[in-house]
Protein backbone atom coordinates (compact mmCIF):
# COMPACT_ATOMS: atom_id res chain seq x y z
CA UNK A 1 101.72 -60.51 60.00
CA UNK A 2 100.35 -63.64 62.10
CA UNK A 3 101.67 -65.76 59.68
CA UNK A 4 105.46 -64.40 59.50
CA UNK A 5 105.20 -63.78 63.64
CA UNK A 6 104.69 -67.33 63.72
CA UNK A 7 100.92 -67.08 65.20
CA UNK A 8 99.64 -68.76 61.87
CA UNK A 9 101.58 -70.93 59.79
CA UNK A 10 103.93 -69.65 56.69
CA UNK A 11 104.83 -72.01 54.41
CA UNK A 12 107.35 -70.54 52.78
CA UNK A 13 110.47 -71.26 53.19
CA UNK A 14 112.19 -68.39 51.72
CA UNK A 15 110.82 -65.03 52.92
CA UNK A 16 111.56 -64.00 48.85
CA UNK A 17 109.23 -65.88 47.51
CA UNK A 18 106.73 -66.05 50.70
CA UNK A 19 104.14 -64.05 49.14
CA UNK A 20 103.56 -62.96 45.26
CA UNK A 21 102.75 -59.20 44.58
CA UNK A 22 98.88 -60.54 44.45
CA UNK A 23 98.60 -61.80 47.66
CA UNK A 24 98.01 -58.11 48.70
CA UNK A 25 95.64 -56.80 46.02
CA UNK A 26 92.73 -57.79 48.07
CA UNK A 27 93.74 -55.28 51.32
CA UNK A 28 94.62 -52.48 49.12
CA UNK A 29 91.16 -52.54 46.90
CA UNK A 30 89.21 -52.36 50.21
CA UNK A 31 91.34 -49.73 51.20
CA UNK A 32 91.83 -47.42 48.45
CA UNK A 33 88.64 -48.49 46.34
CA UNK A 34 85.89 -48.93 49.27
CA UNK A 35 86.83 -47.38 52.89
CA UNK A 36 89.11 -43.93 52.16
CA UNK A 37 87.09 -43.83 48.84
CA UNK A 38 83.52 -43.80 51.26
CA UNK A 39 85.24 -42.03 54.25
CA UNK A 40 85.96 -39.08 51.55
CA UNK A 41 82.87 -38.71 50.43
CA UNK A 42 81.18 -39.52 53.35
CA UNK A 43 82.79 -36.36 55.54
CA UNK A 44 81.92 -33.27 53.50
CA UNK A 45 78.42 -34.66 53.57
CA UNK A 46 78.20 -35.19 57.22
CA UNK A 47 79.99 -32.09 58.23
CA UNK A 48 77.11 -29.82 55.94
CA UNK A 49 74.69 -32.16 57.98
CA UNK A 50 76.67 -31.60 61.06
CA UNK A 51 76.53 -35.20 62.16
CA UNK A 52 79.83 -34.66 63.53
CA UNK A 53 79.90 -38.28 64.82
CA UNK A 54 79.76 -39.79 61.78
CA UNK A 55 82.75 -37.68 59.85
CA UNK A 56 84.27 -38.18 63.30
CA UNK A 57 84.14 -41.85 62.82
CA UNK A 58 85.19 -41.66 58.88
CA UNK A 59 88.45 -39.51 59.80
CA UNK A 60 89.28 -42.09 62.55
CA UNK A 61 88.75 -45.07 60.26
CA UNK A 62 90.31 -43.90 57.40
CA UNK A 63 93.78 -42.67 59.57
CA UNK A 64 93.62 -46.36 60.98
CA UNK A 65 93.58 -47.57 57.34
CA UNK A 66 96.30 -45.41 56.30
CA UNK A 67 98.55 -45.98 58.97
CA UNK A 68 98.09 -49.88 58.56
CA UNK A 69 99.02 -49.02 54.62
CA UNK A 70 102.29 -47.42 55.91
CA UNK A 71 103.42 -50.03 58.32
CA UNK A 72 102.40 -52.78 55.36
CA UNK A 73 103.83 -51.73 52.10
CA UNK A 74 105.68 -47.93 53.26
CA UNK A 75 105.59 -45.35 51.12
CA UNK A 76 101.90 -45.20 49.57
CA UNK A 77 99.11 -42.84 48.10
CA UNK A 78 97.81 -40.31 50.04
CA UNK A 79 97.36 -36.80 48.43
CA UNK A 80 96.72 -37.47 45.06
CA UNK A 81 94.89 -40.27 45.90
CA UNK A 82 91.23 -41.42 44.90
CA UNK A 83 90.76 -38.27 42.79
CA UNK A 84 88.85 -39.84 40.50
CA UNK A 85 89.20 -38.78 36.84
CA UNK A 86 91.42 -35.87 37.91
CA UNK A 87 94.50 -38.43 38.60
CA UNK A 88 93.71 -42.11 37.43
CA UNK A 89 97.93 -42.52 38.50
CA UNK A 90 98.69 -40.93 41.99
CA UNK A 91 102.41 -40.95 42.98
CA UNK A 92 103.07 -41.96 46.49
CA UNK A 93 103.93 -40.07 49.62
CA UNK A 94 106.73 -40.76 52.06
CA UNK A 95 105.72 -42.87 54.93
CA UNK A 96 106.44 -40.10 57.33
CA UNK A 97 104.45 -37.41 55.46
CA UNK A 98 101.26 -40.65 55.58
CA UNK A 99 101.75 -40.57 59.21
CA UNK A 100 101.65 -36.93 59.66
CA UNK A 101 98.44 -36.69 57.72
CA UNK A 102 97.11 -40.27 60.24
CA UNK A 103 98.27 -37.30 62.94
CA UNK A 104 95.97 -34.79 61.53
CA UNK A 105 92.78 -37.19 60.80
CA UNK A 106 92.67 -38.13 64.13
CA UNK A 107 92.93 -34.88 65.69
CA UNK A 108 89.99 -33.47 63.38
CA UNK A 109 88.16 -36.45 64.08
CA UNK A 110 88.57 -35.36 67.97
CA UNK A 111 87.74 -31.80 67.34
CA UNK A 112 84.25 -33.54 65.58
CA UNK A 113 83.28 -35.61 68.43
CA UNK A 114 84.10 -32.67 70.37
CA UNK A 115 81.27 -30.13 68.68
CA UNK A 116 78.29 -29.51 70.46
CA UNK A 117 74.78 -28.91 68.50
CA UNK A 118 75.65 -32.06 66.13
CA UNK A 119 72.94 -33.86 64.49
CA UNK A 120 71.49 -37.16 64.83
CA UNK A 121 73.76 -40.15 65.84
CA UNK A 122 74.64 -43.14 63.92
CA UNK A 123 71.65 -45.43 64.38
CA UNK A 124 74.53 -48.20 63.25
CA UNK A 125 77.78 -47.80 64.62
CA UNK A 126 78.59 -51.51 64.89
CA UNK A 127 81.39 -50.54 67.00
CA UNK A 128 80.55 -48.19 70.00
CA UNK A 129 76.62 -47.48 69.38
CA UNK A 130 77.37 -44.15 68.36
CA UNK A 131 79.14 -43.52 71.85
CA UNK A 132 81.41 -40.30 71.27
CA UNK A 133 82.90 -40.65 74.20
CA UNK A 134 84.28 -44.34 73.20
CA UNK A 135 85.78 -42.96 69.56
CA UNK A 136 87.54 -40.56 71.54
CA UNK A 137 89.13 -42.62 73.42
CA UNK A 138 90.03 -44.98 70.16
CA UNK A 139 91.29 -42.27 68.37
CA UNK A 140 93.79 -41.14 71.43
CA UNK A 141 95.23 -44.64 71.85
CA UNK A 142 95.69 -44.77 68.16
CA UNK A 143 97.80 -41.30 68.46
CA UNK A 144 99.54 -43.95 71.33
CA UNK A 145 99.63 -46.60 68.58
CA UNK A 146 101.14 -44.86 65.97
CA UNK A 147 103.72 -42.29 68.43
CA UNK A 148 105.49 -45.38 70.24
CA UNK A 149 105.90 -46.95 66.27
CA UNK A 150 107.43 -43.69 65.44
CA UNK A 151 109.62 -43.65 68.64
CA UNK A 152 112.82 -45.28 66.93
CA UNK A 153 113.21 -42.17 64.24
CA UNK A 154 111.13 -39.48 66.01
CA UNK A 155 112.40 -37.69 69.43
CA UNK A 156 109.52 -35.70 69.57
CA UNK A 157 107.14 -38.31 70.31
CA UNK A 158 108.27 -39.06 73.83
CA UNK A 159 106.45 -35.67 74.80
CA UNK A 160 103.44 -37.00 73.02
CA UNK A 161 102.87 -39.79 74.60
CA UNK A 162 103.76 -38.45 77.86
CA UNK A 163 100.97 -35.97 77.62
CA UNK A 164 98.36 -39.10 76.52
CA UNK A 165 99.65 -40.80 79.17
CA UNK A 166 99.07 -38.11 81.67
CA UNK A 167 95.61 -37.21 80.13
CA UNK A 168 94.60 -41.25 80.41
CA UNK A 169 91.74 -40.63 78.32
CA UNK A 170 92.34 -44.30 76.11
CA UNK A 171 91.61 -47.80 75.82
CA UNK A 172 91.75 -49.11 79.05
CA UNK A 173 89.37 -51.56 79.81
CA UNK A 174 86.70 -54.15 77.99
CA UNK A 175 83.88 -52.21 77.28
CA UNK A 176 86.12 -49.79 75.31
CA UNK A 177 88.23 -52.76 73.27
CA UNK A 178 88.12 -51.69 69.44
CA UNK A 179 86.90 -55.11 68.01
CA UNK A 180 84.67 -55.98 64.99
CA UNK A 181 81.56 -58.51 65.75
CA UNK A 182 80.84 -61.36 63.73
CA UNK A 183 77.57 -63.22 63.49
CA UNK A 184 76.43 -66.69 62.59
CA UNK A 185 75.13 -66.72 59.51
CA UNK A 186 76.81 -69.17 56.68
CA UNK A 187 74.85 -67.88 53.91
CA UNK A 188 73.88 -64.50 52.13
CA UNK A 189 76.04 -63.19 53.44
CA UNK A 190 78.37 -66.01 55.28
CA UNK A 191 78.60 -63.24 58.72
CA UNK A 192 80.64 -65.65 60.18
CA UNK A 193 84.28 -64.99 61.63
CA UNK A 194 86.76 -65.97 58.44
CA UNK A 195 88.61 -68.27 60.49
CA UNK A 196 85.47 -70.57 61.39
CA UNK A 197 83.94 -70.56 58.14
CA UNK A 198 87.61 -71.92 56.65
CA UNK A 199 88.05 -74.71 59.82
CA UNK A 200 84.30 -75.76 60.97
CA UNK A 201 83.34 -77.01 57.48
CA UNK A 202 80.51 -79.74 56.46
CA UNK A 203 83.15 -82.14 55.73
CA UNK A 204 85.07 -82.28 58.82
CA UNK A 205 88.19 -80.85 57.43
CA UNK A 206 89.83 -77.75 59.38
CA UNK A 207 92.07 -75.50 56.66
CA UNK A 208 94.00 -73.62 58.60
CA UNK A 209 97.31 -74.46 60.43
CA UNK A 210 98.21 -73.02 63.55
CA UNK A 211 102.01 -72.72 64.35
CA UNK A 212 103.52 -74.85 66.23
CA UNK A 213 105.49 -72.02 67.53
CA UNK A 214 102.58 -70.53 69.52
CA UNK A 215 100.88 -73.05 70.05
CA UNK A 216 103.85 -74.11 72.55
CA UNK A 217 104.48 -70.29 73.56
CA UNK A 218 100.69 -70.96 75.22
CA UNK A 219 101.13 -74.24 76.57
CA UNK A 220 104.58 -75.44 77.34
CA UNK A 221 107.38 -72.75 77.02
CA UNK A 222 106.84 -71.62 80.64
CA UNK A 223 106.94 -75.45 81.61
CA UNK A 224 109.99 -76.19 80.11
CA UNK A 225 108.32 -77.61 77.03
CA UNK A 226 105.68 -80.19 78.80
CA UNK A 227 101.94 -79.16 78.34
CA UNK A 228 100.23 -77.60 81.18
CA UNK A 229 97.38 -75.71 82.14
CA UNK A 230 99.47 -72.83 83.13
CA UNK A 231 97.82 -70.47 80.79
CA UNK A 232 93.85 -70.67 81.52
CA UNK A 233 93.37 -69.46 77.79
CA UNK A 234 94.85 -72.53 76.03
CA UNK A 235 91.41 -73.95 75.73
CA UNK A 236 89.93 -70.75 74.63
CA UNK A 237 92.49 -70.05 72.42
CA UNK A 238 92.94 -73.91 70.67
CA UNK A 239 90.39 -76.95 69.58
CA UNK A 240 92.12 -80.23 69.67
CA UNK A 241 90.53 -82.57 67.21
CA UNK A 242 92.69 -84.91 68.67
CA UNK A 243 94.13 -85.46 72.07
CA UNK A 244 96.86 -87.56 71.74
CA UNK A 245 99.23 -88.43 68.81
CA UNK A 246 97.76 -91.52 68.09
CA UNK A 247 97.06 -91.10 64.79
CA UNK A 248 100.63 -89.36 63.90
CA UNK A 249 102.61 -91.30 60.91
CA UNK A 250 104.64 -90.56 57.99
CA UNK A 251 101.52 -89.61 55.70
CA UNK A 252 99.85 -87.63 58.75
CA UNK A 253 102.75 -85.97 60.03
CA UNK A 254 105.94 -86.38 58.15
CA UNK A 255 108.52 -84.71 60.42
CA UNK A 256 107.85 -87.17 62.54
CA UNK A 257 109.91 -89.11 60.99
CA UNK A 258 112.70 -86.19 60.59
CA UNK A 259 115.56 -85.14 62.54
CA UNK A 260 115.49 -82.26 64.76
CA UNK A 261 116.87 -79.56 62.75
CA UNK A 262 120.58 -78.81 63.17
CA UNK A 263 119.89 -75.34 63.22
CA UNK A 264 117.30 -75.32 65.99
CA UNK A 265 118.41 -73.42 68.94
CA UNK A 266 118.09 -76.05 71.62
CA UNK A 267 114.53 -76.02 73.28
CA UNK A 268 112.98 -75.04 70.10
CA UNK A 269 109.48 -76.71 69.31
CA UNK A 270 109.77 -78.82 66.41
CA UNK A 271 106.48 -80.67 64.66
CA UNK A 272 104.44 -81.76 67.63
CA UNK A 273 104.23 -79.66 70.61
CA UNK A 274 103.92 -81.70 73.92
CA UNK A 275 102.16 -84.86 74.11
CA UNK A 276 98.44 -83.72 73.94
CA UNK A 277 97.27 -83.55 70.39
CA UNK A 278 98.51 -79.84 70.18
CA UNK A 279 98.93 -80.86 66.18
CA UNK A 280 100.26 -77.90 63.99
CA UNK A 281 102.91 -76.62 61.26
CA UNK A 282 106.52 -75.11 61.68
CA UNK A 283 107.74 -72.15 60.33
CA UNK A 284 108.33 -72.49 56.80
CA UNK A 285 107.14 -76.15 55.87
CA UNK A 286 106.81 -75.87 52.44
CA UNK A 287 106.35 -79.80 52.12
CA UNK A 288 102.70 -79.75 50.99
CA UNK A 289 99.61 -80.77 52.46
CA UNK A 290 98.99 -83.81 54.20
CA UNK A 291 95.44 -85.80 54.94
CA UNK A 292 95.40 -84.43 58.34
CA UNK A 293 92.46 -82.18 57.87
CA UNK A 294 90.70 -84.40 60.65
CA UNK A 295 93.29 -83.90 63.02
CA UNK A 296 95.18 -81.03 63.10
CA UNK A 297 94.62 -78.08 66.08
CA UNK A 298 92.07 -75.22 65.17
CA UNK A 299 91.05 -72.24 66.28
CA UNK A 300 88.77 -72.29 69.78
CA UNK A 301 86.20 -70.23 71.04
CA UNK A 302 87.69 -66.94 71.35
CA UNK A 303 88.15 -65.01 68.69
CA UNK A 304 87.05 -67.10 65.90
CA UNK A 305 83.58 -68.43 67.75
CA UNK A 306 84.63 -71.78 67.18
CA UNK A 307 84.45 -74.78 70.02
CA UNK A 308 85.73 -74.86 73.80
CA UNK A 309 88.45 -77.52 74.23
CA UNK A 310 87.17 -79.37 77.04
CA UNK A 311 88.96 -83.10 75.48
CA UNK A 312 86.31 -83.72 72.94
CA UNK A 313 89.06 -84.53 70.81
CA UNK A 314 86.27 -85.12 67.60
CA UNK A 315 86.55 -83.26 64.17
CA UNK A 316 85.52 -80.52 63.43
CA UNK A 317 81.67 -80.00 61.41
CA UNK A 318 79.67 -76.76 60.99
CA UNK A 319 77.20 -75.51 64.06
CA UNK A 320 79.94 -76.24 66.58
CA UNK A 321 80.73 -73.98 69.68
CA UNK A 322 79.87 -70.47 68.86
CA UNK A 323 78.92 -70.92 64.68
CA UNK A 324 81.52 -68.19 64.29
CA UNK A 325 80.17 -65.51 66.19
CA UNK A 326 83.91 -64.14 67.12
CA UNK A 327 85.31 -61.15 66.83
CA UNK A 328 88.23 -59.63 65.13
CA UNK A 329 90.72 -57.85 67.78
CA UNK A 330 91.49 -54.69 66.45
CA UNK A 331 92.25 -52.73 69.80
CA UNK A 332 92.14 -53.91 73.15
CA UNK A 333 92.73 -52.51 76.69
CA UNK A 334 95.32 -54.91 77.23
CA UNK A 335 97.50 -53.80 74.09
CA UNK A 336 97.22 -50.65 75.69
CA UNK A 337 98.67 -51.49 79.01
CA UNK A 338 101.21 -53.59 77.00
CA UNK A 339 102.29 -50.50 74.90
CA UNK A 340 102.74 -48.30 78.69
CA UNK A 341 105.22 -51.03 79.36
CA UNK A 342 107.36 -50.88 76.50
CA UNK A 343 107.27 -47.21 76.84
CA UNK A 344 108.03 -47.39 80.51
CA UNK A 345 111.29 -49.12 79.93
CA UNK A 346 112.16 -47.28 76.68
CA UNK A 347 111.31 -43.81 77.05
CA UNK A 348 110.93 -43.43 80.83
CA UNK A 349 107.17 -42.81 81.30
CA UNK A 350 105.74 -44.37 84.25
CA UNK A 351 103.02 -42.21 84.57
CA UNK A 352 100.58 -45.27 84.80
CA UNK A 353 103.00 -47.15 86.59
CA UNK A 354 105.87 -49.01 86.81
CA UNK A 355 106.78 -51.62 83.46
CA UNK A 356 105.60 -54.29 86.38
CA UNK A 357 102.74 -53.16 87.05
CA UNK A 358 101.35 -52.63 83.37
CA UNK A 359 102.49 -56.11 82.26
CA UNK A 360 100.29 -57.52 85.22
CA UNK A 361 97.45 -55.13 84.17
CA UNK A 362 97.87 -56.13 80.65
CA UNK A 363 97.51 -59.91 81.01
CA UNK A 364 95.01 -59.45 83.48
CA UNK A 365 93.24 -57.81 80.95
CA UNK A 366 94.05 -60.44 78.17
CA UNK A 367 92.62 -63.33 80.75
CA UNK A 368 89.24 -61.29 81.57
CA UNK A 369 88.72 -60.85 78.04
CA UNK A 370 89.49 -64.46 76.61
CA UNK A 371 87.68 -66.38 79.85
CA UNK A 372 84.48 -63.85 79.77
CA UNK A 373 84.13 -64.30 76.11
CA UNK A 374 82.23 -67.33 76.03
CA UNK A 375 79.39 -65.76 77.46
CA UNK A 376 79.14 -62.49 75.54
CA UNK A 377 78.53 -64.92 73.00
CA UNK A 378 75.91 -67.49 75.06
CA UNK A 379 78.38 -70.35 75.05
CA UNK A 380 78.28 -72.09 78.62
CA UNK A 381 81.89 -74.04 79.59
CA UNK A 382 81.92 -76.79 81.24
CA UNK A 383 82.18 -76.48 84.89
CA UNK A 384 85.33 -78.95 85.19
CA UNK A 385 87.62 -76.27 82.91
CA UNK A 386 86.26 -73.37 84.22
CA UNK A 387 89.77 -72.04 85.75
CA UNK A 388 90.11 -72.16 88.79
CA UNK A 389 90.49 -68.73 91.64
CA UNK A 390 93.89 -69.88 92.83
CA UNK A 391 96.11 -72.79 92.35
CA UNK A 392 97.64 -74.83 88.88
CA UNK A 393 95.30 -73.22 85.85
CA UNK A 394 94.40 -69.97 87.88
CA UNK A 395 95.03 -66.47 86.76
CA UNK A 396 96.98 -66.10 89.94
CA UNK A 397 99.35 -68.62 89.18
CA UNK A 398 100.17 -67.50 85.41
CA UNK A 399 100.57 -63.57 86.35
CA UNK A 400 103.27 -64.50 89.49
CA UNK A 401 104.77 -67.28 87.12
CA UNK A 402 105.54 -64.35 84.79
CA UNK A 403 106.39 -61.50 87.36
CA UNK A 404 108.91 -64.13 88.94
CA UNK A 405 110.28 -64.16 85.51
CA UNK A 406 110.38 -60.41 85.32
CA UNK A 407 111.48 -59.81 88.72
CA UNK A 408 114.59 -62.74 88.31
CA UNK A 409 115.43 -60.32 84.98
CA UNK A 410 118.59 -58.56 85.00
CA UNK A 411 118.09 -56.24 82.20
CA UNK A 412 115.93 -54.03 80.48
CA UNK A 413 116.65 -56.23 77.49
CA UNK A 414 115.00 -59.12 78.97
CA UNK A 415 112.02 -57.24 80.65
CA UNK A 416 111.29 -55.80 77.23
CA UNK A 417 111.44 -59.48 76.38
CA UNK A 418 108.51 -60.85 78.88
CA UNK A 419 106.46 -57.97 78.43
CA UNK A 420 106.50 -58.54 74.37
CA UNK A 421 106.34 -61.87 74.55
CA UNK A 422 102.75 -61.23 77.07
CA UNK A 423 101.55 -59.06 74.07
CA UNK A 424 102.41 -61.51 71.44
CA UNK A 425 99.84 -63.82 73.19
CA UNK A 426 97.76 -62.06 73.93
CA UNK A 427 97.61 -60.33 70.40
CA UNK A 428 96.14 -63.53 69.39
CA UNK A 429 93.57 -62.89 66.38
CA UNK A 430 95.41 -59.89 65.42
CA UNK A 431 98.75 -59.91 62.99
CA UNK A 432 98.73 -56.31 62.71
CA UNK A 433 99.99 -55.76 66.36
CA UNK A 434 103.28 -58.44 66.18
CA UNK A 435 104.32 -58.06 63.01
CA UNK A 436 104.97 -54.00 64.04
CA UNK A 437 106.49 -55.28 67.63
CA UNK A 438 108.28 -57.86 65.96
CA UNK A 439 110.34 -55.45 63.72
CA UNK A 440 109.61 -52.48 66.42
CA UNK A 441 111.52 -54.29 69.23
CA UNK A 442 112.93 -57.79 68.18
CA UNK A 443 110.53 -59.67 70.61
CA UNK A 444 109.66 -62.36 71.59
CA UNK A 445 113.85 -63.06 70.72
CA UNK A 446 113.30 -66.87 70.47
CA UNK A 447 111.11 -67.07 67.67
CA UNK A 448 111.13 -70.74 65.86
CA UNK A 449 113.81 -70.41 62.98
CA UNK A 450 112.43 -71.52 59.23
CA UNK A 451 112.68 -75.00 59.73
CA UNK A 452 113.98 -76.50 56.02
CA UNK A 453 116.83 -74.04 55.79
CA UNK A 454 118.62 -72.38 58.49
CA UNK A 455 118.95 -68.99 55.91
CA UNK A 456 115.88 -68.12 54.54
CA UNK A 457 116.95 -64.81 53.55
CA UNK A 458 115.76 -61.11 55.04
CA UNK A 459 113.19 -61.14 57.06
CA UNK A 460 110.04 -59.38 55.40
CA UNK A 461 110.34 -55.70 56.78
CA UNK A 462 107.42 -54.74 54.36
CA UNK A 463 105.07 -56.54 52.31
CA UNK A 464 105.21 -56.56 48.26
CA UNK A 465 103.45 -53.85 46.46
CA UNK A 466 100.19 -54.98 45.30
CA UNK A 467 99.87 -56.18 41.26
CA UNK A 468 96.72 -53.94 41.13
CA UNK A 469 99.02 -51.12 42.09
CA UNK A 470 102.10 -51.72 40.18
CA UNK A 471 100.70 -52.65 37.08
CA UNK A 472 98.00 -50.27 36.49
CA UNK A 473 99.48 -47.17 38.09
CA UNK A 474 102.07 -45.42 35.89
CA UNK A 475 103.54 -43.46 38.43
CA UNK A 476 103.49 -46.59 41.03
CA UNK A 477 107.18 -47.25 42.30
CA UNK A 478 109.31 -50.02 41.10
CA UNK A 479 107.85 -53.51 42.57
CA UNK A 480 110.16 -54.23 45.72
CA UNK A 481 112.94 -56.27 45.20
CA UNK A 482 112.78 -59.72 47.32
CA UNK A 483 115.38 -59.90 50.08
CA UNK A 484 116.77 -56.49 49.98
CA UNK A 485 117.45 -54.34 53.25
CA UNK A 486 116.15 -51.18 51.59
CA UNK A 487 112.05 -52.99 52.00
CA UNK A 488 112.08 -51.30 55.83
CA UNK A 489 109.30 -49.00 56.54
CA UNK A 490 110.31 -45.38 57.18
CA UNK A 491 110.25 -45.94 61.28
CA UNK A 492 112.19 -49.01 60.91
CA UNK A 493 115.28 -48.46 61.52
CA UNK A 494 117.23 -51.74 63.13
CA UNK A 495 119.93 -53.79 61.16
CA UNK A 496 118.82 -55.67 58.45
CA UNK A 497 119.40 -58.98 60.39
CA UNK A 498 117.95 -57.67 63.29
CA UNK A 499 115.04 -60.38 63.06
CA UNK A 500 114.41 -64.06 61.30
């Protein structure tokens, strides 16, 4: 989802053949074969034990799982699923049906953190210390989650949400954030975030490519397309191994030599973004790899655990800036505000507030989350990039450059717009989150065309089944066929060009 929300790079270049059926048999192992296989045998033993917690936690887990299997691939196993020898071939359920049953998990798993007289906690609850009140509040926002995804082919879920919104018992600030902690070892096991371990490497080559795309959403859209320090998390969110463009050529870089693309909407980033080092990959360069390991942008600080950009502008090597003790944003406070917002100017419910004021809460909370990481994770910054309280680079200045934006919009269209285009940055770490708003709303609208052909084909509105599926389940569904408008998940119900 990062990768076709153009937060990561996709290579490519025709959403058909973007991904093979196996790119996906790694998610839906760990799902089907590991966590709903545990989390079902885990709860009836729990429940005779009555450590409530714990088969409070496994029903919230497993409905997150589930839903995520919906909104990836749409129609999937559920009741005939890991039954063992009693059904080696379970048939899939409608999406809807999935959804009802991610309904009904979290509810029980309320009802369990609920009971009194349970037994002992979970000594190692790697999310909330065995904190009841926390998974409560997780589970609620995922009802949120999973209600405002539904909102496009569901009327009844404007009453939902309305009541969670009135009860306020979810997600709202830091200490509550759903995310997963890495650590820093590299070996047995390597505990380190993924994206470190693949970019901070022995020999000084970073792996990953970073799209250009939002890369310049951070640090020049809302500057006309010069880099700034507009948006204090830039040097959270980005290591330059470079710093200018000096070492840009036709091996390094070859668009550089290229034309900007006919198709490009005017103002659209195309292969370098500003002119400090910001070094990444367009949407849909298929045109191989070049020798700019040493060069290119990585990820930063927060959330791999990689290095603060304070203009080092040296290549990466292992035992920089955190050693990969990031985290993986699965839920945090400000999605939730972010979600209020869209449901504000869609459905009507201000009971937190106006669509203002929960955009300005939600990138508040994205900025006290992204500058206080660092020292969650004993990283000092240097003083002379610490932002600033007021002023170019300050919080301040960012949250009233972006309410002057909102405030100067004339629709709901384009309010919808800001506020999705707020979440899409700060959603940064997690492709889960854009890839639903993405086909949810249509935002951020501007999003950086495919750049070797200006028709690509259909958007991907769901992922490929996986070959571990489709070729060893008998009563599996026919593989997907590439391009086709009838790939939308059950609660996606735009036009079929609706997105790019």
């Amino acid at each position: 989802g990062g990768q076709l929300t153009r937060q990561q790079e996709w290579y490519g270049p025709l959403y058909a053949n973007g991904y093979s059926p196996n790119s996906f048999d790694g998610m839906w192992s760990t799902a089907y074969s590991s966590i709903i296989k545990n989390t079902d045998a885990l709860i009836p033993l729990a429940q005779k034990q009555k450590k409530y917690i714990q088969s409070g936690i496994a029903r919230t887990l497993k409905a997150y799982v589930l839903g995520t299997l919906v909104d990836d691939f749409g129609d999937v196993p559920f009741t005939e699923a890991d039954l063992g020898p009693a059904n080696t071939n379970p048939k899939v359920d409608g999406g809807a049906a999935v959804y009802t049953a991610v309904h009904g998990l979290l509810d029980s798993a309320i009802a369990d953190f609920n009971k009194t007289g349970a037994g002992s906690k979970p000594t190692n609850d790697l999310f909330y210390s065995g904190s009841a009140a926390n998974w409560i509040k997780l589970a609620k926002t995922l009802h949120l989650k999973f209600y405002m995804q539904a909102r496009l082919v569901d009327n009844s879920v404007g009453a939902k949400i309305q009541t969670l919104l009135t009860e306020n018992n979810l997600i709202n600030t830091d200490p509550q954030d759903f995310v997963f902690k890495y650590a820093t070892n590299i070996s047995s096991p390597d505990s380190r975030h993924p994206h470190y371990a693949s970019n901070y490497t022995s020999g000084g080559q970073a792996g990953d490519f970073i799209s250009n795309f939002f890369m310049w959403e951070v640090v020049a859209e809302k500057s006309g397309g010069s880099v700034t320090s507009l948006d204090p998390r830039r040097r959270y969110y980005f290591y330059r191994q470079r710093t200018n463009y000096a070492d840009v050529n036709a091996q390094t870089a070859s668009c550089s030599v290229q034309s900007y693309p006919a198709h490009y909407p005017a103002g659209t980033p195309f292969c370098l973004v500003g002119g400090q080092g910001y070094w990444g990959r367009d949407h849909g360069d298929n045109s191989g790899t070049p020798p700019d390991g040493n060069l290119r942008t990585t990820w930063g600080i927060y959330p791999a655990g990689g290095e603060f950009d304070a203009n080092q502008g040296t290549s990466v090597s292992l035992n920089r800036g955190a050693n990969g003790a990031g985290i993986d944003p699965i839920w945090l406070s400000s999605f939730t505000s972010f979600l209020e917002a869209e449901a504000a100017i869609k459905l009507g419910i201000t009971t937190q507030g106006s669509a203002r004021d929960l955009l300005e809460k939600g990138i508040r909370a994205s900025m006290a989350k992204v500058l206080g990481f660092p020292a969650t994770v004993n990283v000092t910054v240097p003083t002379a990039f610490i932002p600033p309280t007021s002023g170019t680079g300050s919080v301040d200045n960012y949250v009233n450059t972006v309410l002057t934006s909102y405030d100067n919009a004339t629709t709901d269209d384009q309010r919808l717009n800001i506020i999705m285009k707020e979440y899409h940055i700060a959603a940064w770490g997690n492709g889960i989150e854009p890839f639903n708003n993405y086909r949810r709303t249509g935002k951020p609208d501007n999003m950086q065309p495919a750049v070797t052909t200006p028709n690509p084909g259909l958007f991907m509105r769901s992922f490929f089944y996986p070959a571990v599926f489709v070729n060893r389940n008998l009563n599996a569904p026919t593989q997907k066929t590439p391009g086709v408008a009838a790939n939308k998940v059950f609660w996606d119900n735009n036009p079929d060009n609706f997105i790019k």
